[in-house]
Protein backbone atom coordinates (compact mmCIF):
# COMPACT_ATOMS: atom_id res chain seq x y z
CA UNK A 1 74.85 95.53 72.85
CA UNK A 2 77.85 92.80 72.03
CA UNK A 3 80.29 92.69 75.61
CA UNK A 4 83.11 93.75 73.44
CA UNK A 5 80.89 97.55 72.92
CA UNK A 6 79.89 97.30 76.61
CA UNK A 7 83.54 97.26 77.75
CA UNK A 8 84.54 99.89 75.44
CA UNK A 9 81.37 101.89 76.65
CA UNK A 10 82.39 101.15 80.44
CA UNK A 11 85.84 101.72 80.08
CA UNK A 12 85.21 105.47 78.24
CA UNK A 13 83.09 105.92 81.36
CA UNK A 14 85.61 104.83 83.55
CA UNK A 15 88.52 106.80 82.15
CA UNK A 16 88.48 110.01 83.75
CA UNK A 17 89.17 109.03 87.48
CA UNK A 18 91.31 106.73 85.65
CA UNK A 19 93.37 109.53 84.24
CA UNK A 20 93.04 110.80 87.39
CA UNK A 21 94.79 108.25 89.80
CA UNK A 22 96.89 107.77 87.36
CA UNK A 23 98.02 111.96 87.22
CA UNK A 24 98.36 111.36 91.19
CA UNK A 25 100.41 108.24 90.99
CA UNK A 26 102.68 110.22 88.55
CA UNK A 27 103.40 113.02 91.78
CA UNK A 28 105.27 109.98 93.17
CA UNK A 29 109.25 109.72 93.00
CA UNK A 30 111.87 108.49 94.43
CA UNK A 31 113.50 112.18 95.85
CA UNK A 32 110.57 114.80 97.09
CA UNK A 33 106.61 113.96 96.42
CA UNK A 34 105.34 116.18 94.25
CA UNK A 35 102.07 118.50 96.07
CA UNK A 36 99.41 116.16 94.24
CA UNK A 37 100.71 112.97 95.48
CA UNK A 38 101.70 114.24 98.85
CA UNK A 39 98.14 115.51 99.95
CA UNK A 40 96.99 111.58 99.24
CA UNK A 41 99.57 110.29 101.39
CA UNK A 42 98.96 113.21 103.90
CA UNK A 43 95.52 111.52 104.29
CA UNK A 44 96.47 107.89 105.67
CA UNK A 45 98.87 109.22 107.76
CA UNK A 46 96.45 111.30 109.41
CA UNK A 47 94.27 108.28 109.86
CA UNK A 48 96.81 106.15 111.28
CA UNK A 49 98.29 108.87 113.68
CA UNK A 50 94.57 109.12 114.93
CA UNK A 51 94.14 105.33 115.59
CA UNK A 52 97.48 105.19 117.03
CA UNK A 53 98.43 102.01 114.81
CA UNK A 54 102.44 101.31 114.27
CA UNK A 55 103.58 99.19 111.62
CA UNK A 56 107.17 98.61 113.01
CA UNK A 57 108.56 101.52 111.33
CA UNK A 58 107.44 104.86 109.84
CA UNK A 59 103.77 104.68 108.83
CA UNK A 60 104.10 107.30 105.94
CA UNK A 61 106.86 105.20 104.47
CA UNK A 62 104.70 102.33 104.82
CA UNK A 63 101.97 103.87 102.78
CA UNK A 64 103.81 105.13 100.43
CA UNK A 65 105.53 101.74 99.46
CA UNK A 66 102.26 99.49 100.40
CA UNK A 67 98.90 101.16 100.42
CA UNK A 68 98.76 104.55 98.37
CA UNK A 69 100.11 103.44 95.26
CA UNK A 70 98.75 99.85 95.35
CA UNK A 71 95.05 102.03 95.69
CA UNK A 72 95.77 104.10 92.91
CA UNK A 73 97.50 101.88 90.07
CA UNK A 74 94.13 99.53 91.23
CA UNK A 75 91.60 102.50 90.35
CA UNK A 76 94.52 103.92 87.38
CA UNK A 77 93.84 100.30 85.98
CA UNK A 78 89.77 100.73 85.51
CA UNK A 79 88.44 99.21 88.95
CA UNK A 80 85.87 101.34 91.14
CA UNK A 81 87.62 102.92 93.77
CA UNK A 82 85.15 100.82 95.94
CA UNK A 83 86.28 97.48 94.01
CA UNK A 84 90.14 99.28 95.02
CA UNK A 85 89.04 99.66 98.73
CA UNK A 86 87.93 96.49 99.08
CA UNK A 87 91.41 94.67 97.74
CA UNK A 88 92.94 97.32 99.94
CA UNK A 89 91.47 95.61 103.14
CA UNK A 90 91.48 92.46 102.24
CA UNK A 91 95.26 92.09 101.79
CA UNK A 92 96.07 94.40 105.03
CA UNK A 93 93.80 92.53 107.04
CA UNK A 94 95.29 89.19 105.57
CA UNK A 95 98.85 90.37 106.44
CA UNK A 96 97.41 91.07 110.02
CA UNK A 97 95.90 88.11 110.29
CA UNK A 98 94.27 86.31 113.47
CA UNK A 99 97.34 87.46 115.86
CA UNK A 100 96.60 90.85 116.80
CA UNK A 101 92.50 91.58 116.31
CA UNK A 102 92.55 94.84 118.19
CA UNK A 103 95.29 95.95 115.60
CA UNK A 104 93.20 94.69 112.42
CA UNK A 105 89.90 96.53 114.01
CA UNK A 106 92.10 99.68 113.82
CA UNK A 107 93.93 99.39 110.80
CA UNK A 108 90.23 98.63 108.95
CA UNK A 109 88.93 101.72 110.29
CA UNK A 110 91.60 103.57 109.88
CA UNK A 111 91.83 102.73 105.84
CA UNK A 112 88.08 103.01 105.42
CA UNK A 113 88.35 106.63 106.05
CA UNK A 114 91.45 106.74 104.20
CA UNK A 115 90.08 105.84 101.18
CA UNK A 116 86.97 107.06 101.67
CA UNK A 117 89.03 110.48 101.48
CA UNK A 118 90.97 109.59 98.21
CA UNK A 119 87.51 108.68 96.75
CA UNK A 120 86.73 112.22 97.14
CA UNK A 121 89.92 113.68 96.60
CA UNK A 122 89.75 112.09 92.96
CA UNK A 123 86.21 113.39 92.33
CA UNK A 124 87.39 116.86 93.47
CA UNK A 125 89.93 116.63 90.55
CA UNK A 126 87.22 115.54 87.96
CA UNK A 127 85.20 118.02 89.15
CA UNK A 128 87.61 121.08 88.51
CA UNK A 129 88.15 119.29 85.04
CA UNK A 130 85.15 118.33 84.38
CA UNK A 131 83.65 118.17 80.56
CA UNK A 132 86.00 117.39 77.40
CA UNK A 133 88.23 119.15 75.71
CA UNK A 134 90.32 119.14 72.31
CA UNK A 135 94.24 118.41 72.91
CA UNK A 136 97.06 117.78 70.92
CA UNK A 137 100.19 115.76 72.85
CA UNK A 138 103.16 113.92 72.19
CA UNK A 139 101.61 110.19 72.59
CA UNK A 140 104.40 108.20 74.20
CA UNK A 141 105.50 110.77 76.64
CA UNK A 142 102.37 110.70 78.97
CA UNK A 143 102.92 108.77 81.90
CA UNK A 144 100.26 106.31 80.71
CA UNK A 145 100.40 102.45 80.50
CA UNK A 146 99.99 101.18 77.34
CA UNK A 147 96.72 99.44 77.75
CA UNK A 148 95.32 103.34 78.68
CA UNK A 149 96.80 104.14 75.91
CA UNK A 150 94.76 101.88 73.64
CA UNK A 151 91.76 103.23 75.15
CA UNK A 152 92.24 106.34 72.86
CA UNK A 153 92.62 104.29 69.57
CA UNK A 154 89.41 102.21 71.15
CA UNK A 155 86.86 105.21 73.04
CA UNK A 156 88.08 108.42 71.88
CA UNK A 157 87.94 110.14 68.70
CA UNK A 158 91.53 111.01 67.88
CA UNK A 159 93.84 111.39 65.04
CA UNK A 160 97.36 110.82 64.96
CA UNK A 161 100.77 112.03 63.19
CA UNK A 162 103.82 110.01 63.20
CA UNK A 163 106.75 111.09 61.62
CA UNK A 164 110.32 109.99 61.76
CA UNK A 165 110.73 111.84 65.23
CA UNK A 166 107.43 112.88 66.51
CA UNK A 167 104.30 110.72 67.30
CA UNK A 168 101.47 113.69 67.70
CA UNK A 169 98.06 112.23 69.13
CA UNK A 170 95.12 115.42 68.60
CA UNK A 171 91.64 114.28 70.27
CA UNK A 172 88.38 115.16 71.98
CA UNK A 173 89.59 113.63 75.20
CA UNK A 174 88.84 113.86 79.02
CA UNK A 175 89.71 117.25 80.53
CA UNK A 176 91.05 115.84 83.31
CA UNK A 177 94.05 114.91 80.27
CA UNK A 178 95.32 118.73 80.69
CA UNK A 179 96.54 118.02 83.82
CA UNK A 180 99.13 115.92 82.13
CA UNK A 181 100.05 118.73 79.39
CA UNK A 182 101.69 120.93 81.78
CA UNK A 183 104.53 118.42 82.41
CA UNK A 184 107.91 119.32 80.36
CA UNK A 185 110.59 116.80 78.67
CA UNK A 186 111.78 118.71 75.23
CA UNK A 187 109.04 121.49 75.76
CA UNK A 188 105.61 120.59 77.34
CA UNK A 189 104.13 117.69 76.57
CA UNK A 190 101.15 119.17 74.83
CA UNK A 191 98.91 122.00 74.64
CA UNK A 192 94.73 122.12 75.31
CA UNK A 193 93.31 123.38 71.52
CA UNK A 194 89.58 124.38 72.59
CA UNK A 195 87.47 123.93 75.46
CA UNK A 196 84.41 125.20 74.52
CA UNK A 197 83.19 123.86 70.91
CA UNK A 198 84.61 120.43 70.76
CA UNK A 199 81.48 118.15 69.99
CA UNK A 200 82.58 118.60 66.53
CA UNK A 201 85.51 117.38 66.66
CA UNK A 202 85.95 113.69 65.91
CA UNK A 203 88.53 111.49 64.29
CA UNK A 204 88.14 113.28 61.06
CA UNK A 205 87.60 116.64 62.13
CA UNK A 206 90.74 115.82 64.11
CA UNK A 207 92.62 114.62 61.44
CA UNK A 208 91.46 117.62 59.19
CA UNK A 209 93.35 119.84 61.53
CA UNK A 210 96.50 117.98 61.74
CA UNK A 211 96.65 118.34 58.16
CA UNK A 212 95.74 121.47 58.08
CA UNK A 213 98.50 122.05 60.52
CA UNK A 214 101.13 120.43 58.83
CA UNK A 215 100.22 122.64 55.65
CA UNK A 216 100.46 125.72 57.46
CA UNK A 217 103.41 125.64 58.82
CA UNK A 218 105.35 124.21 55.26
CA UNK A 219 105.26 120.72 55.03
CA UNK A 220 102.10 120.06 53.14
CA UNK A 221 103.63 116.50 52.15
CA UNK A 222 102.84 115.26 55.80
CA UNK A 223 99.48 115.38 55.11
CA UNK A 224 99.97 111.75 54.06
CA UNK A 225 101.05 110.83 57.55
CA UNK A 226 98.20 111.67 59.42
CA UNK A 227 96.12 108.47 60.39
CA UNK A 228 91.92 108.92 61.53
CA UNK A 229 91.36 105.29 62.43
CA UNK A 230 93.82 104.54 65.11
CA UNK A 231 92.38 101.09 64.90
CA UNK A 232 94.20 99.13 62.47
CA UNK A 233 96.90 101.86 61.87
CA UNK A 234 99.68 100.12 63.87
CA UNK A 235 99.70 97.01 61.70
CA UNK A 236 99.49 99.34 58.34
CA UNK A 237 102.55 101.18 60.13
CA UNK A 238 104.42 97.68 59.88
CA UNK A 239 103.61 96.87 56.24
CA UNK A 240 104.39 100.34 55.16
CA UNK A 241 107.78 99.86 52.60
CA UNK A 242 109.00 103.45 52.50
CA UNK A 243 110.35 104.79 55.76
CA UNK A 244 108.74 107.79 57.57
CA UNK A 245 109.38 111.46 56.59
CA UNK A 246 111.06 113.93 58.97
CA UNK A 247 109.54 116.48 60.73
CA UNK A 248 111.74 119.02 59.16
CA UNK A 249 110.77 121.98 61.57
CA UNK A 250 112.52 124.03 64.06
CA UNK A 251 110.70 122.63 67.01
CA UNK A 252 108.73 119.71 67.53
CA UNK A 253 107.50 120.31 70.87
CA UNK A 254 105.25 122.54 72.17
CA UNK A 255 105.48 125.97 74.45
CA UNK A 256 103.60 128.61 75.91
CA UNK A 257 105.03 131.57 73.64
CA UNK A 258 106.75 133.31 76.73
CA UNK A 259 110.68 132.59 76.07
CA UNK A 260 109.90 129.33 75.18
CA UNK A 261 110.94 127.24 72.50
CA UNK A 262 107.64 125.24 70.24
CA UNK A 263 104.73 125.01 68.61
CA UNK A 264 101.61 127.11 70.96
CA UNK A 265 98.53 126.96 70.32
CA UNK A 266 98.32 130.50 68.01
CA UNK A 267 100.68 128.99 65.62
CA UNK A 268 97.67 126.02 65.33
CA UNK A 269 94.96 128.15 65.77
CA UNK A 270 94.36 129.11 61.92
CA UNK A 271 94.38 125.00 61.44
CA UNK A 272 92.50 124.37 64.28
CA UNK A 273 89.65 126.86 62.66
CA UNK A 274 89.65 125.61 59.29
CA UNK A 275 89.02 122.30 60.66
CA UNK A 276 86.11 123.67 62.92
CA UNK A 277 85.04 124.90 59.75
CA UNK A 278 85.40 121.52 57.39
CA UNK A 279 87.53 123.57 55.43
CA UNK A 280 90.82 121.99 54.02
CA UNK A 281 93.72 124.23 53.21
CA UNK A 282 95.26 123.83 50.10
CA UNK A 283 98.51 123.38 49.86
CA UNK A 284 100.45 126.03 48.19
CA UNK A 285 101.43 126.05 44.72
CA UNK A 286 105.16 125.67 43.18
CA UNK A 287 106.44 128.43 41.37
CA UNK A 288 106.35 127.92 37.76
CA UNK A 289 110.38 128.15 36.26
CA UNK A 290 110.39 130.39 33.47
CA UNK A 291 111.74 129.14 30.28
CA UNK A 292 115.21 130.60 29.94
């Protein structure tokens, strides 16, 4: 197998905990934690309460603007959480240094169980979302990198719709992903299609539905805009000469249905079984004008 297929095999294998530091890491801003980033930094304080090590000041504040994150952009990033343990120490013990040994003793215990816990923690996530499942999300609002979000044009088989206001990503992705869904900017951020069947569904089975979906719900002349390899698309984007179509719906988020304003997943679900189906659905005829 060339290297280039190896790291695209390694880093689809990788991408779940990925995803899932990276969900954690998101919990963390500048007012009040959010619950899932809290418990993480619950963890090392613990530790460091326990080994009675000061750092000067606060030692949650310290983790929180030194250790924590630094672990979990390292793991968010495609490193082992071991490999992330390991750069962990070494730069906490190097800070240390020679001066105060009894102090680095504690302080490597002490984060050794710390992120032995976050190791588990992490699996714990990917074990409640375990499996894949079929998504469709607004691509630039998850709080992804953009080098994770290559990995879905490179690992993943996804389809994508870009119109003049929307960029719509559908995809047999990690479930660990629908932890991300949830979060709200103009609606959610996307909605979880199937959970069950979704070995079908690759990047044309994908794209099937999306054009399916644009069909259904009136604007059959999308269907154009729908790309299945994500691979070369961007470049094609660039030498395209007419400009992009509007949406030209109501809403262009999504919602749960309940007082809430977007597309949920019934309004998709005819699409999304058509596709499941190979089945195309024709776009609708024009009336014929009679002859006055």
């Amino acid at each position: 197998m060339p290297d280039v297929e190896q790291a695209i095999a390694m880093s689809e294998e990788r991408l779940p905990v990925m995803l899932a530091a990276r969900w954690v890491l998101g919990g963390r801003t500048p007012r009040q934690h959010q619950e899932r980033y809290t418990a993480f930094l619950d963890v090392i304080d613990d530790e460091f309460t326990a080994a009675e090590i000061t750092v000067g000041y606060d030692s949650r504040a310290y983790a929180n603007k030194n250790l924590l994150p630094e672990w979990l952009e390292d793991v968010a990033a495609g490193h082992e959480p071991s490999a992330a343990t390991e750069g962990l120490l070494r730069r906490e013990l190097e800070r240390v240094g020679d001066r105060a040994p009894d102090l680095a003793r504690k302080l490597k215990s002490a984060l050794e169980q710390a992120c032995r816990a976050w190791s588990h923690m992490l699996q714990g996530i990917l074990l409640a979302n375990a499996g894949d499942i079929v998504a469709i999300f607004h691509e630039y609002q998850l709080q992804l990198g953009w080098d994770m979000r290559d990995l879905f044009r490179t690992t993943l088989p996804c389809a994508r719709l870009r119109t003049n206001e929307v960029s719509w990503l559908v995809g047999r992705v990690p479930a660990v992903l629908g932890l991300f869904l949830g979060e709200r900017e103009s609606g959610l951020i996307g909605l979880v299609l199937e959970r069950e069947r979704t070995q079908k569904f690759d990047a044309d089975t994908c794209a099937l539905f999306l054009r399916n979906a644009v069909t259904l719900l009136g604007r059959p002349e999308l269907a154009s805009c729908v790309e299945a390899d994500l691979s070369t698309s961007d470049s094609e984007l660039e030498d395209r000469e007419e400009p992009l179509p509007a949406l030209g719906l109501p809403h262009s988020g999504f919602g749960t249905g309940f007082q809430d304003f977007g597309l949920t997943r019934a309004d998709l679900l005819p699409a999304l079984q058509a596709a499941w189906n190979g089945r195309e659905v024709p776009a609708p005829k024009r009336a014929r004008r009679r002859k006055a």
